[in-house]
PDB file of N, CA and C in Angstrom:
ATOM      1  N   UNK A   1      -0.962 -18.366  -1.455  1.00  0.00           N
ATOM      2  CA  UNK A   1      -2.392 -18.441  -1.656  1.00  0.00           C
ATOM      3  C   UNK A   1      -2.849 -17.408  -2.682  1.00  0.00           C
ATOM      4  N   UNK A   2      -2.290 -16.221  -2.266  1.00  0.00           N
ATOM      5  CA  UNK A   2      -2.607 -14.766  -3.114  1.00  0.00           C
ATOM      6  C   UNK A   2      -1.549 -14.773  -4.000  1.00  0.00           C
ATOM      7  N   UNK A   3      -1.704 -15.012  -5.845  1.00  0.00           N
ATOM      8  CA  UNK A   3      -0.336 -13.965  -6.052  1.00  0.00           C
ATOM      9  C   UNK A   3      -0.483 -12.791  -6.537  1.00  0.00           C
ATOM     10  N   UNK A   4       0.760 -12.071  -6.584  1.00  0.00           N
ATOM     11  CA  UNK A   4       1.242 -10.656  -6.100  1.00  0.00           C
ATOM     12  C   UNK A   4       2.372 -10.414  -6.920  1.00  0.00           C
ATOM     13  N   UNK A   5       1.951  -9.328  -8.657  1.00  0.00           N
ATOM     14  CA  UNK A   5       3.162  -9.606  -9.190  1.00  0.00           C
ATOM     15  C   UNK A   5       3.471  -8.451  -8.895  1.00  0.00           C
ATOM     16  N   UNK A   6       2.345  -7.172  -8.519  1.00  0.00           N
ATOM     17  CA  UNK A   6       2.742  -5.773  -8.424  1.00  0.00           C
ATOM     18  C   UNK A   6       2.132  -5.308  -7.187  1.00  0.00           C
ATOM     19  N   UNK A   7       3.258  -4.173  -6.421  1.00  0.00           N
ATOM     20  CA  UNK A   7       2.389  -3.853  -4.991  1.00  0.00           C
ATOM     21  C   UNK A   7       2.642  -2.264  -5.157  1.00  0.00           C
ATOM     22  N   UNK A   8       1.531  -1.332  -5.234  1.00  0.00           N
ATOM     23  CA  UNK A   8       1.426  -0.344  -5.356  1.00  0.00           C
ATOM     24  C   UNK A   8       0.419   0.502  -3.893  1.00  0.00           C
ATOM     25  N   UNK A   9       1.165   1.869  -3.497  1.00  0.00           N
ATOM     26  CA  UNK A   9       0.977   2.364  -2.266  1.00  0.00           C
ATOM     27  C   UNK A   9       0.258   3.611  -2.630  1.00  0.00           C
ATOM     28  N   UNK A  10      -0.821   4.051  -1.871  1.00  0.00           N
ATOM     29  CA  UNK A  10      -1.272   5.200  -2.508  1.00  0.00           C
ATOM     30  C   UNK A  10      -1.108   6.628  -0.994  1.00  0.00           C
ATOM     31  N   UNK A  11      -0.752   7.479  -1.858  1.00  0.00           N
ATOM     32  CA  UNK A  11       0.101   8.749  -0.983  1.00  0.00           C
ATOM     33  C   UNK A  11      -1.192   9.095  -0.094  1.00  0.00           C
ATOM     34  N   UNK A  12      -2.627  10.101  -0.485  1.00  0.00           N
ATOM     35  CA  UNK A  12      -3.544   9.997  -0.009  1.00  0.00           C
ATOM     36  C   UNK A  12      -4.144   9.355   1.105  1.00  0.00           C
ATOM     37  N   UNK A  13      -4.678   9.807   2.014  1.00  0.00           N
ATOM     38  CA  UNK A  13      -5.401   8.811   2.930  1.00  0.00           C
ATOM     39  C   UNK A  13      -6.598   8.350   2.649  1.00  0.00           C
ATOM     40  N   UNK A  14      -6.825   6.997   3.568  1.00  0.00           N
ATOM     41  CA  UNK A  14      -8.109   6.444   3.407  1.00  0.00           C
ATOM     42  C   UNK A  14      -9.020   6.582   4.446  1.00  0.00           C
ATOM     43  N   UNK A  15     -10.629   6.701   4.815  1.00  0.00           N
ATOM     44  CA  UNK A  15     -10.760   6.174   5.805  1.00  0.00           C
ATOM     45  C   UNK A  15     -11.212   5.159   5.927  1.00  0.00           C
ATOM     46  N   UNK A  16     -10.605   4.430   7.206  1.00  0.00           N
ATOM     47  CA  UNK A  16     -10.654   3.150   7.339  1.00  0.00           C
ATOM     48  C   UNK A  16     -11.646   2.313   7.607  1.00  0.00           C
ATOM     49  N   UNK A  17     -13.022   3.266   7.404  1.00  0.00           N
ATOM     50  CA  UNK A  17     -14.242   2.640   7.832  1.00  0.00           C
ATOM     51  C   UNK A  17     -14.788   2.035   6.553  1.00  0.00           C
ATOM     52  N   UNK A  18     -14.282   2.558   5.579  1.00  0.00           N
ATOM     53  CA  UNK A  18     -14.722   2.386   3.852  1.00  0.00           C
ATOM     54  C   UNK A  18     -14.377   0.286   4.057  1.00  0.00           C
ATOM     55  N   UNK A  19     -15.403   0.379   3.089  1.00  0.00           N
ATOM     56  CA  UNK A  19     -15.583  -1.147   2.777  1.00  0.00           C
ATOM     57  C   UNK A  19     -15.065  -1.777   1.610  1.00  0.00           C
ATOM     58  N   UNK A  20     -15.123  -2.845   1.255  1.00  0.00           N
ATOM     59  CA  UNK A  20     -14.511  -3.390  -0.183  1.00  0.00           C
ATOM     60  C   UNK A  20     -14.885  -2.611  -1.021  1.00  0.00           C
ATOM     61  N   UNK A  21     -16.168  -2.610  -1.455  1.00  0.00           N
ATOM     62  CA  UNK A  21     -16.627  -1.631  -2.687  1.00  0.00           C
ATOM     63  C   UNK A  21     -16.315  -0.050  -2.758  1.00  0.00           C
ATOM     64  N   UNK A  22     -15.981   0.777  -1.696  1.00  0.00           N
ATOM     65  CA  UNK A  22     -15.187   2.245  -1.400  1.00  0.00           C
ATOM     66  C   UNK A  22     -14.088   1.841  -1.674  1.00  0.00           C
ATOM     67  N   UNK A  23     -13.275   1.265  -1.091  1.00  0.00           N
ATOM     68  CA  UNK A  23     -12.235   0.795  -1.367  1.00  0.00           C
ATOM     69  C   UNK A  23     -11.626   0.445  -2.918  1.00  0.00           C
ATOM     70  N   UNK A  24     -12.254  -0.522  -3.578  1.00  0.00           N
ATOM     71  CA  UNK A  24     -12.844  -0.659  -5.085  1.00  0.00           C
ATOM     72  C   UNK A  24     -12.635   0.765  -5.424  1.00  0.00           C
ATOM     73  N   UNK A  25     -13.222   1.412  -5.622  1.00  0.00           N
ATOM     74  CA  UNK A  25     -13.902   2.513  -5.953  1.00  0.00           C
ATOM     75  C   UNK A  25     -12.389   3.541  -5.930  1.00  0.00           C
ATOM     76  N   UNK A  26     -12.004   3.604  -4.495  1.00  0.00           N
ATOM     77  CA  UNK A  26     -10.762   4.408  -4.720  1.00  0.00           C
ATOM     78  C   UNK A  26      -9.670   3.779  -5.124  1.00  0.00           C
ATOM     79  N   UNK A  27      -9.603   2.644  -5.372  1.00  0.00           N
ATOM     80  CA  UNK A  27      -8.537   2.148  -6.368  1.00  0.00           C
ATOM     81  C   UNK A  27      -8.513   2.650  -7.453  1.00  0.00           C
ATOM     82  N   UNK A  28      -9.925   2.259  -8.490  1.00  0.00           N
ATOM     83  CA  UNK A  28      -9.943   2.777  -9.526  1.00  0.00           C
ATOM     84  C   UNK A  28      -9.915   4.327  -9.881  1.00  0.00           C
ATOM     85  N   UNK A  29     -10.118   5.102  -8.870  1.00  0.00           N
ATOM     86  CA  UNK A  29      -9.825   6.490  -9.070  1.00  0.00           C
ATOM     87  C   UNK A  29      -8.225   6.980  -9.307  1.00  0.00           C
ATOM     88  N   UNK A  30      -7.947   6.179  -8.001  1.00  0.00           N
ATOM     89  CA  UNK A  30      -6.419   6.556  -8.004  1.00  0.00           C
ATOM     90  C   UNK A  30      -5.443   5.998  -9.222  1.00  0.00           C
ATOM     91  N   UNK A  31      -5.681   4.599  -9.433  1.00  0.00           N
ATOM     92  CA  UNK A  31      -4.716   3.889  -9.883  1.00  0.00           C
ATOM     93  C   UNK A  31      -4.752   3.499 -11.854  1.00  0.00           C
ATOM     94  N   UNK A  32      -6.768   4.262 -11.443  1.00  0.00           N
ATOM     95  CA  UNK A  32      -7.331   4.068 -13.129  1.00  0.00           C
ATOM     96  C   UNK A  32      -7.906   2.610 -13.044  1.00  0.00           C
ATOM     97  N   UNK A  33      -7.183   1.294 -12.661  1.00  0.00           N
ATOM     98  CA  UNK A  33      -8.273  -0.025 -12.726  1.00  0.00           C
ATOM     99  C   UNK A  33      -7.669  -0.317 -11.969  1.00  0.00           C
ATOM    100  N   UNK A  34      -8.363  -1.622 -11.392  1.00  0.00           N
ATOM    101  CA  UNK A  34      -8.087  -2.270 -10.509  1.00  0.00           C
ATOM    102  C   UNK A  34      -7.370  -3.865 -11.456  1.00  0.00           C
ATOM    103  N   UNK A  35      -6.051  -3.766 -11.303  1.00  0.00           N
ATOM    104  CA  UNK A  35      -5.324  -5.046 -12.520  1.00  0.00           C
ATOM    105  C   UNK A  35      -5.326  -6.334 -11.549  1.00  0.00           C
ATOM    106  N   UNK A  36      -5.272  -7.095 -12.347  1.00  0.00           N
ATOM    107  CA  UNK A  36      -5.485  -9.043 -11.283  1.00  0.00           C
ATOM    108  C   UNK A  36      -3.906  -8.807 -10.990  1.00  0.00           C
ATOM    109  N   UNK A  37      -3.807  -9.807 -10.037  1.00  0.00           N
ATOM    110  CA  UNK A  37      -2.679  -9.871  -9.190  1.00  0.00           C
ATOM    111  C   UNK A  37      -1.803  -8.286  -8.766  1.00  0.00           C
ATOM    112  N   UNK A  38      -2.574  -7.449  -8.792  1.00  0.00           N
ATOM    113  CA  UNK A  38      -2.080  -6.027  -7.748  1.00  0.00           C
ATOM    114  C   UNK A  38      -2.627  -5.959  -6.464  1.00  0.00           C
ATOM    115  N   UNK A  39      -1.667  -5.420  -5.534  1.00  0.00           N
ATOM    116  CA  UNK A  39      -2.277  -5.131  -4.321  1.00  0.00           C
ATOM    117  C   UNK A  39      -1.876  -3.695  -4.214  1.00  0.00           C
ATOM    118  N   UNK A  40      -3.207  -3.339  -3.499  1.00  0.00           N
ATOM    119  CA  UNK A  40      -2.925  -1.490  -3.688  1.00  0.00           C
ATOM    120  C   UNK A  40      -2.862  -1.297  -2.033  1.00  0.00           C
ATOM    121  N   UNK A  41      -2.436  -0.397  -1.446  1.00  0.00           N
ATOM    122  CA  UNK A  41      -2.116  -0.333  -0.256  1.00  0.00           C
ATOM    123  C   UNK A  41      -2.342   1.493   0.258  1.00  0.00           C
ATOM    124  N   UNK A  42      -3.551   1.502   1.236  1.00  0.00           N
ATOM    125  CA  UNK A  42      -4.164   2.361   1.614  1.00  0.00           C
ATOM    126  C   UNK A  42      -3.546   2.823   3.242  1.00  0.00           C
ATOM    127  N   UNK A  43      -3.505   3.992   3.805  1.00  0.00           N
ATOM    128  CA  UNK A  43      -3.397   4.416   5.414  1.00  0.00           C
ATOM    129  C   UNK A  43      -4.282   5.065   5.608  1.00  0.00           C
ATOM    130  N   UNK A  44      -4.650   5.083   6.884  1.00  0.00           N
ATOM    131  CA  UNK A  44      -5.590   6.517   7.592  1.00  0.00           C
ATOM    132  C   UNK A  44      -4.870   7.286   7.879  1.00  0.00           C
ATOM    133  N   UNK A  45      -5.132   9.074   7.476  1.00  0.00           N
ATOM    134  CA  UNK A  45      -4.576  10.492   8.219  1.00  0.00           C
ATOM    135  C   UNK A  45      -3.479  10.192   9.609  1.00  0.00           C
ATOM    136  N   UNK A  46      -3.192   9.511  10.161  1.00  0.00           N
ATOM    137  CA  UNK A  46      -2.393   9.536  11.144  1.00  0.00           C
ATOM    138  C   UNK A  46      -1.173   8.429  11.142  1.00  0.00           C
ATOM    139  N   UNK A  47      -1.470   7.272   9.967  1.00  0.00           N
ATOM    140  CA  UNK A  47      -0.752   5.987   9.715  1.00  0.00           C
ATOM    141  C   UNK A  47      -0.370   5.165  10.375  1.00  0.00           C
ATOM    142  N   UNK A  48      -1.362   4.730  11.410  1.00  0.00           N
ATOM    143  CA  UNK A  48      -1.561   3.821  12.347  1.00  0.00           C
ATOM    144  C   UNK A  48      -2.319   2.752  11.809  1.00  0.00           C
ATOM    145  N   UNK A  49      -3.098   2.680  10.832  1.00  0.00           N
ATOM    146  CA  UNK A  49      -3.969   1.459  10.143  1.00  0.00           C
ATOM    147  C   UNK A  49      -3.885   1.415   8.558  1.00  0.00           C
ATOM    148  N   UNK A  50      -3.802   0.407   8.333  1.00  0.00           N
ATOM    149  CA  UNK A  50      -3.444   0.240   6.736  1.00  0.00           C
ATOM    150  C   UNK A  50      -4.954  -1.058   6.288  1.00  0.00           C
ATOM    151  N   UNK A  51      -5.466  -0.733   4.937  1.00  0.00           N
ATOM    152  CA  UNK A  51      -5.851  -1.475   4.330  1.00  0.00           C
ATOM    153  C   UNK A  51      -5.142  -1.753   2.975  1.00  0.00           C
ATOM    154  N   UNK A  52      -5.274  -3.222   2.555  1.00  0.00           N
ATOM    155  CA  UNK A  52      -5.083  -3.565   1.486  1.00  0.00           C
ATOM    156  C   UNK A  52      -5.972  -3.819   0.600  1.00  0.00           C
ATOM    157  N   UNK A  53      -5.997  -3.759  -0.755  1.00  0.00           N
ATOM    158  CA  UNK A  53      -7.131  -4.584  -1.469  1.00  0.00           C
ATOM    159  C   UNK A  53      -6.361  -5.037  -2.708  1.00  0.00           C
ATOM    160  N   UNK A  54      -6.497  -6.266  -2.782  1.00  0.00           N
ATOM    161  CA  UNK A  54      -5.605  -7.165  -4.353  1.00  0.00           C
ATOM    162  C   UNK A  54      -7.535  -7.981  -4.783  1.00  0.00           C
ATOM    163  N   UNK A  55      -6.747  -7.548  -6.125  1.00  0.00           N
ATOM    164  CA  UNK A  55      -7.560  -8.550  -7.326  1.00  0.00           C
ATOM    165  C   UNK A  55      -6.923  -9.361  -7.429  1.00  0.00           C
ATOM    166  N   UNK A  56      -7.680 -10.499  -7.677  1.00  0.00           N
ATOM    167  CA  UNK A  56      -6.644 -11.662  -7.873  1.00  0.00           C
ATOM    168  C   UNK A  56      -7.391 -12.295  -9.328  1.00  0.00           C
ATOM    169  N   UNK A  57      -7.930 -11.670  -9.946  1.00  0.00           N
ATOM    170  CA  UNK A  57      -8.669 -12.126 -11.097  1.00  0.00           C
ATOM    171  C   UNK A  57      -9.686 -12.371 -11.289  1.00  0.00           C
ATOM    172  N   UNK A  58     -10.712 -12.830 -10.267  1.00  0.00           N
ATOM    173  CA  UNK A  58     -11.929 -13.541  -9.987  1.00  0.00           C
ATOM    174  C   UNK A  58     -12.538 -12.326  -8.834  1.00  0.00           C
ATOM    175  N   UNK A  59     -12.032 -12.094  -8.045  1.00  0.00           N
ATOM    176  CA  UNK A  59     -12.561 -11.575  -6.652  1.00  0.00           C
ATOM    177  C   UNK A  59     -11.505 -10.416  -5.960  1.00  0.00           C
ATOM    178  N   UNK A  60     -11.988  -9.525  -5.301  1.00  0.00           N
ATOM    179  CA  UNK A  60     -11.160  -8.664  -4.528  1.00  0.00           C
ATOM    180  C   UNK A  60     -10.803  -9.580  -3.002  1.00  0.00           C
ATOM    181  N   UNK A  61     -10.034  -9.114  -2.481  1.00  0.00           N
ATOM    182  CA  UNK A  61      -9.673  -9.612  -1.048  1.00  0.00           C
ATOM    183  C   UNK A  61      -9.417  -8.077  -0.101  1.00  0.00           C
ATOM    184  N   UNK A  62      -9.611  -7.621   1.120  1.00  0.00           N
ATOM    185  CA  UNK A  62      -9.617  -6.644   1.618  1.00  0.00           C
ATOM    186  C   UNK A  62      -8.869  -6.944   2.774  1.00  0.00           C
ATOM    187  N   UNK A  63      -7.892  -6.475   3.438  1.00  0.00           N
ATOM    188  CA  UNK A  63      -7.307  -6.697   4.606  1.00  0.00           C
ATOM    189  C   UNK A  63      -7.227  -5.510   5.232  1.00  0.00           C
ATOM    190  N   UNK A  64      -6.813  -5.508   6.491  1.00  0.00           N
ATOM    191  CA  UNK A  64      -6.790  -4.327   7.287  1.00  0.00           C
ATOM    192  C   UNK A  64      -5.575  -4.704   8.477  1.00  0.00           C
ATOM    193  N   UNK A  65      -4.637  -4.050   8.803  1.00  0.00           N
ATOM    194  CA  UNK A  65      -3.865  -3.612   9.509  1.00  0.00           C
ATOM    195  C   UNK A  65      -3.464  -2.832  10.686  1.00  0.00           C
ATOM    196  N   UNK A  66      -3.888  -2.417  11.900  1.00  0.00           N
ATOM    197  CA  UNK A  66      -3.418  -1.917  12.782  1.00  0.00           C
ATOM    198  C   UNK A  66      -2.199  -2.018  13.777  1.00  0.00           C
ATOM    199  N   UNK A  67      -1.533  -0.585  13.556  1.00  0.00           N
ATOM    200  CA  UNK A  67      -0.553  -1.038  14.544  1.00  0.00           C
ATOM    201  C   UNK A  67      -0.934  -0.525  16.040  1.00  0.00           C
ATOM    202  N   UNK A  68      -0.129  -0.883  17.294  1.00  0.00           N
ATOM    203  CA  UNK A  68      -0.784  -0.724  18.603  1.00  0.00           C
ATOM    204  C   UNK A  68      -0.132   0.387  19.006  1.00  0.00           C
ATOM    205  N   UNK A  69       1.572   0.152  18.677  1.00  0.00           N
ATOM    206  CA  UNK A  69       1.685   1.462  19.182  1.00  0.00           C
ATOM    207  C   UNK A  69       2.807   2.039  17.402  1.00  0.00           C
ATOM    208  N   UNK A  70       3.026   3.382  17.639  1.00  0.00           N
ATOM    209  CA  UNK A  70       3.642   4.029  16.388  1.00  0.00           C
ATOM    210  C   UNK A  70       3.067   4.236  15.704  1.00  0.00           C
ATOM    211  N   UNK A  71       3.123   4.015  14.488  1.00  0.00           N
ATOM    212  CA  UNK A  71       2.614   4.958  13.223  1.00  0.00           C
ATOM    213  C   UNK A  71       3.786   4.039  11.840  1.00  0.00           C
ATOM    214  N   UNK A  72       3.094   3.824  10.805  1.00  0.00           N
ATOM    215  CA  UNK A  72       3.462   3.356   9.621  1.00  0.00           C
ATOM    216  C   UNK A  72       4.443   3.830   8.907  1.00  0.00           C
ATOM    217  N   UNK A  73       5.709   3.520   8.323  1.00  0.00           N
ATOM    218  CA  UNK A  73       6.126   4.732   7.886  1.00  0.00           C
ATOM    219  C   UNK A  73       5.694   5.277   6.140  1.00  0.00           C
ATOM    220  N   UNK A  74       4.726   6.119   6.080  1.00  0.00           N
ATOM    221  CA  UNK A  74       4.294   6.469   4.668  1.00  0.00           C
ATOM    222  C   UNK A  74       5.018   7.028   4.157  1.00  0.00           C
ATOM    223  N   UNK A  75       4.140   7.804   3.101  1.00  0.00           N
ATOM    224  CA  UNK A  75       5.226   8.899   2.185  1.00  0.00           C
ATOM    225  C   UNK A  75       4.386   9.992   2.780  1.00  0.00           C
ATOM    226  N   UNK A  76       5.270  11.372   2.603  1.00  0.00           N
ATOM    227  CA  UNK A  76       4.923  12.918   2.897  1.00  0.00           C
ATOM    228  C   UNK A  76       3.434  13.159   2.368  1.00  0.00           C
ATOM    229  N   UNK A  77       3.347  12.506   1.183  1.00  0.00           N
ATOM    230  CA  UNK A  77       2.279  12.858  -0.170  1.00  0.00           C
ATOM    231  C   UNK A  77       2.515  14.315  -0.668  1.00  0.00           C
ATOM    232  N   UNK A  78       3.582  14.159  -0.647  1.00  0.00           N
ATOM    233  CA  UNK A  78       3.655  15.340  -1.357  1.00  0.00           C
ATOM    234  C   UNK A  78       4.466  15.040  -2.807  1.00  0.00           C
ATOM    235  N   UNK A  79       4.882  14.065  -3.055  1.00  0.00           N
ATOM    236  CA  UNK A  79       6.007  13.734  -4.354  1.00  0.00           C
ATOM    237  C   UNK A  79       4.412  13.210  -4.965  1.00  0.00           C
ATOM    238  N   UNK A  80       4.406  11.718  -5.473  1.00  0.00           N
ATOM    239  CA  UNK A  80       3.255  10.851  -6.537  1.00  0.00           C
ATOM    240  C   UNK A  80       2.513  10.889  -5.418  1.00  0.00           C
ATOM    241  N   UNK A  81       1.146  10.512  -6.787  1.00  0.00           N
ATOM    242  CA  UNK A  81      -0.514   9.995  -6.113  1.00  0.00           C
ATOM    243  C   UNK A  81      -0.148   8.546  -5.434  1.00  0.00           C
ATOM    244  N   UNK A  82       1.001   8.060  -6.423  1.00  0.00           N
ATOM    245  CA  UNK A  82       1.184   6.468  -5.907  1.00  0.00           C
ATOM    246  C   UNK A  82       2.505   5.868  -6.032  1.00  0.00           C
ATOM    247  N   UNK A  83       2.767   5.125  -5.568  1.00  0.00           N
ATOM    248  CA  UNK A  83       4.348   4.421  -4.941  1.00  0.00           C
ATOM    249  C   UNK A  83       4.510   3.317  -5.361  1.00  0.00           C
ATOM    250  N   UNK A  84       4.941   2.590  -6.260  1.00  0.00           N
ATOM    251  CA  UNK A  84       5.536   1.092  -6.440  1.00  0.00           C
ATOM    252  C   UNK A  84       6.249   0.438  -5.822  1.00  0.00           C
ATOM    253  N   UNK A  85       6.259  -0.419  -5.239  1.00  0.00           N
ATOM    254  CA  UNK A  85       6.971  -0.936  -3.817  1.00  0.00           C
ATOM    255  C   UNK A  85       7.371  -2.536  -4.573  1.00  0.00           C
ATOM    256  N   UNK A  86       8.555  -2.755  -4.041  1.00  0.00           N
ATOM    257  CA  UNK A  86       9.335  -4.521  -3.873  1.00  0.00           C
ATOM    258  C   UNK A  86       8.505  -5.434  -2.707  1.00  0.00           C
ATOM    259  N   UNK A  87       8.591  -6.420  -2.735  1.00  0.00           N
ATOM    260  CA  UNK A  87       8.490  -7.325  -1.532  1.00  0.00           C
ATOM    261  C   UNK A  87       8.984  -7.060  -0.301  1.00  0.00           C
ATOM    262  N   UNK A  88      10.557  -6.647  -0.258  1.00  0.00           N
ATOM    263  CA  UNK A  88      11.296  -6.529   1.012  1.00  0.00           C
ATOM    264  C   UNK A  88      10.758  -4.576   1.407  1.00  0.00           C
ATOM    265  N   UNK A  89       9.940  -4.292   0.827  1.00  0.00           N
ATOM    266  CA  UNK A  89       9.473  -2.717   0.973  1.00  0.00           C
ATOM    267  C   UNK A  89       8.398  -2.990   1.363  1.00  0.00           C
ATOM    268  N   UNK A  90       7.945  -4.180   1.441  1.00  0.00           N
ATOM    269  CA  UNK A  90       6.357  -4.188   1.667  1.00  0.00           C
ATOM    270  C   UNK A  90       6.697  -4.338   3.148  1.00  0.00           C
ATOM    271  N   UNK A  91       7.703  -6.077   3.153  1.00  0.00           N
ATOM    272  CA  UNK A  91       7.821  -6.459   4.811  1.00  0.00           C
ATOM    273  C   UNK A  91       7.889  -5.287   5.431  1.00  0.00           C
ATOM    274  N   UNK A  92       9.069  -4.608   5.044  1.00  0.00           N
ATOM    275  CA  UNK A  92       9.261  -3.392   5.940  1.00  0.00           C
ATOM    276  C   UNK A  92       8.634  -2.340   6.153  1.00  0.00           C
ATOM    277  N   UNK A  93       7.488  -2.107   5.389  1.00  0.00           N
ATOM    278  CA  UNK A  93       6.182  -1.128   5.612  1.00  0.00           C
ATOM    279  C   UNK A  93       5.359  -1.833   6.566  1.00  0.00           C
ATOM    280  N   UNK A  94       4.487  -2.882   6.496  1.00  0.00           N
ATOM    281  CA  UNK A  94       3.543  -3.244   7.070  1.00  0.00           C
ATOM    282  C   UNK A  94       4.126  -3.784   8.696  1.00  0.00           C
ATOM    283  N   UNK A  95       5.766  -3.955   9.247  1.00  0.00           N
ATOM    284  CA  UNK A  95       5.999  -4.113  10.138  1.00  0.00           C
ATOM    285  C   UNK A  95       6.322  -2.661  10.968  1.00  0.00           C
ATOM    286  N   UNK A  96       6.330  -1.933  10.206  1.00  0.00           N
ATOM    287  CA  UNK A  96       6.028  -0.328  10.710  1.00  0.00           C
ATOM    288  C   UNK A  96       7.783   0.336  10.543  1.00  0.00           C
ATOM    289  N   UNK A  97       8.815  -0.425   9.641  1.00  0.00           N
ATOM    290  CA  UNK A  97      10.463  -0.116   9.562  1.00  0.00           C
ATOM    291  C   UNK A  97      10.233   0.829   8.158  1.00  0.00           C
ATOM    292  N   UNK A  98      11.026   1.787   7.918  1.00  0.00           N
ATOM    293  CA  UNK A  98      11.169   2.822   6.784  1.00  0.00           C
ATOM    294  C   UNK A  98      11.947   2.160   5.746  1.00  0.00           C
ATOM    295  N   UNK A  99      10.685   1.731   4.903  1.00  0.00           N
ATOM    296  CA  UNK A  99      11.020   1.000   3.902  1.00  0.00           C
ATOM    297  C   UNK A  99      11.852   2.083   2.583  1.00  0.00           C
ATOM    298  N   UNK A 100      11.536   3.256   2.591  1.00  0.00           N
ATOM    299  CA  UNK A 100      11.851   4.056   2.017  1.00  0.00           C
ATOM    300  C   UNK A 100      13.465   3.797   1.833  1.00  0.00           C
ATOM    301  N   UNK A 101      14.405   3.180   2.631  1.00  0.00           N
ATOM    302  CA  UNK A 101      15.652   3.298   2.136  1.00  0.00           C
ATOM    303  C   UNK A 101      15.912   2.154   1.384  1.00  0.00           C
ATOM    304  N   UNK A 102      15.235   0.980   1.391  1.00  0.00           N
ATOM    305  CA  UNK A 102      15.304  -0.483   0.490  1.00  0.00           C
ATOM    306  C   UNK A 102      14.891   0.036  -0.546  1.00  0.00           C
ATOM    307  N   UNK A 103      15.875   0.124  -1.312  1.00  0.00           N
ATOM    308  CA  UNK A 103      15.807   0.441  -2.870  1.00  0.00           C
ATOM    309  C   UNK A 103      15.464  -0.337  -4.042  1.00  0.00           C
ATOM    310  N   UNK A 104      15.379  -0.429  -5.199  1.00  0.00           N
ATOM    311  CA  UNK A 104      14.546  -1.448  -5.738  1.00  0.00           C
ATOM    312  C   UNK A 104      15.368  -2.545  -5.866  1.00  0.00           C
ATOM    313  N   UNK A 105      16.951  -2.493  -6.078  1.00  0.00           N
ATOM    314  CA  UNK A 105      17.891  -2.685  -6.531  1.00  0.00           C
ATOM    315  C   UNK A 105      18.746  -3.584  -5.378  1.00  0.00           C
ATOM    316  N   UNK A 106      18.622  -2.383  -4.342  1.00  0.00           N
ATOM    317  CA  UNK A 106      19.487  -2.738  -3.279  1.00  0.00           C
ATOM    318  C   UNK A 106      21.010  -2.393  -2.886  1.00  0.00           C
ATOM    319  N   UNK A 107      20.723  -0.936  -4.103  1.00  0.00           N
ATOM    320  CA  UNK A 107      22.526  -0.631  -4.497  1.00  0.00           C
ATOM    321  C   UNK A 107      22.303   0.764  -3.727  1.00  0.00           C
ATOM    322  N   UNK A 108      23.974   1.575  -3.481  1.00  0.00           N
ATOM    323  CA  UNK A 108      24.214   2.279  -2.560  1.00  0.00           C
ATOM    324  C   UNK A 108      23.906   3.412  -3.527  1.00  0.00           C
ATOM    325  N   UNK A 109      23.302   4.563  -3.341  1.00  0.00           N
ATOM    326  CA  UNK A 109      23.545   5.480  -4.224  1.00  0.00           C
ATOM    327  C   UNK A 109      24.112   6.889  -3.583  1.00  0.00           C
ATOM    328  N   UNK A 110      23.995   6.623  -2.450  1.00  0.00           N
ATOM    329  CA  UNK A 110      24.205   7.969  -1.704  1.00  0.00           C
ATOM    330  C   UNK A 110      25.132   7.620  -0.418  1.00  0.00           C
ATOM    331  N   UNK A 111      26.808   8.492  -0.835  1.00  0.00           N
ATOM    332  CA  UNK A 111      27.557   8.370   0.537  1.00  0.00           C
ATOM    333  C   UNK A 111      27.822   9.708   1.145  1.00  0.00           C
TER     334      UNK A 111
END
């Protein structure tokens, strides 16, 4: 329905009460614009709720995420403002698994 050529994660928290247009708003801060077919991917301080927001060219779309029990696995925020993520990094973020070891590639680099 949505396409999705780039999925970008931002280190920073959000709060999750912010609306499309906040949301908007901290895209373009963080990321500089908001590009058609990106989805930028937001947490709250504790990483239990995630929003999304993708342009799709015409219109923003806003989603929101809670998990019931655990916590998301983010980044420290302490490396980038923002994270470029694969497809199989996304599944495994938004189902709450540490996407961090799915590499872009999928190759071993470390024994």
């Amino acid at each position: 329905m949505i396409r999705i050529d780039a999925i970008w994660l931002a280190t920073e928290p959000l709060d999750m009460r912010a609306g499309a247009d906040t949301t908007l708003a901290r895209v373009v801060k963080v990321f500089g614009a908001a590009r058609p077919h990106h989805a930028y991917l937001f947490a709250n301080k504790r990483a239990t709720r995630m929003k999304v927001l993708v342009y799709d060219g015409f219109g923003i779309w806003l989603a929101a995420r809670r998990l019931n029990k655990g916590r998301f696995a983010w980044t420290d925020g302490t490396a980038a403002m923002t994270v470029a993520l694969n497809v199989e990094q996304l599944g495994a973020l938004v189902t709450g698994l540490p996407w961090q070891t799915l590499a872009q590639d999928h190759a071993i680099t470390v024994v």
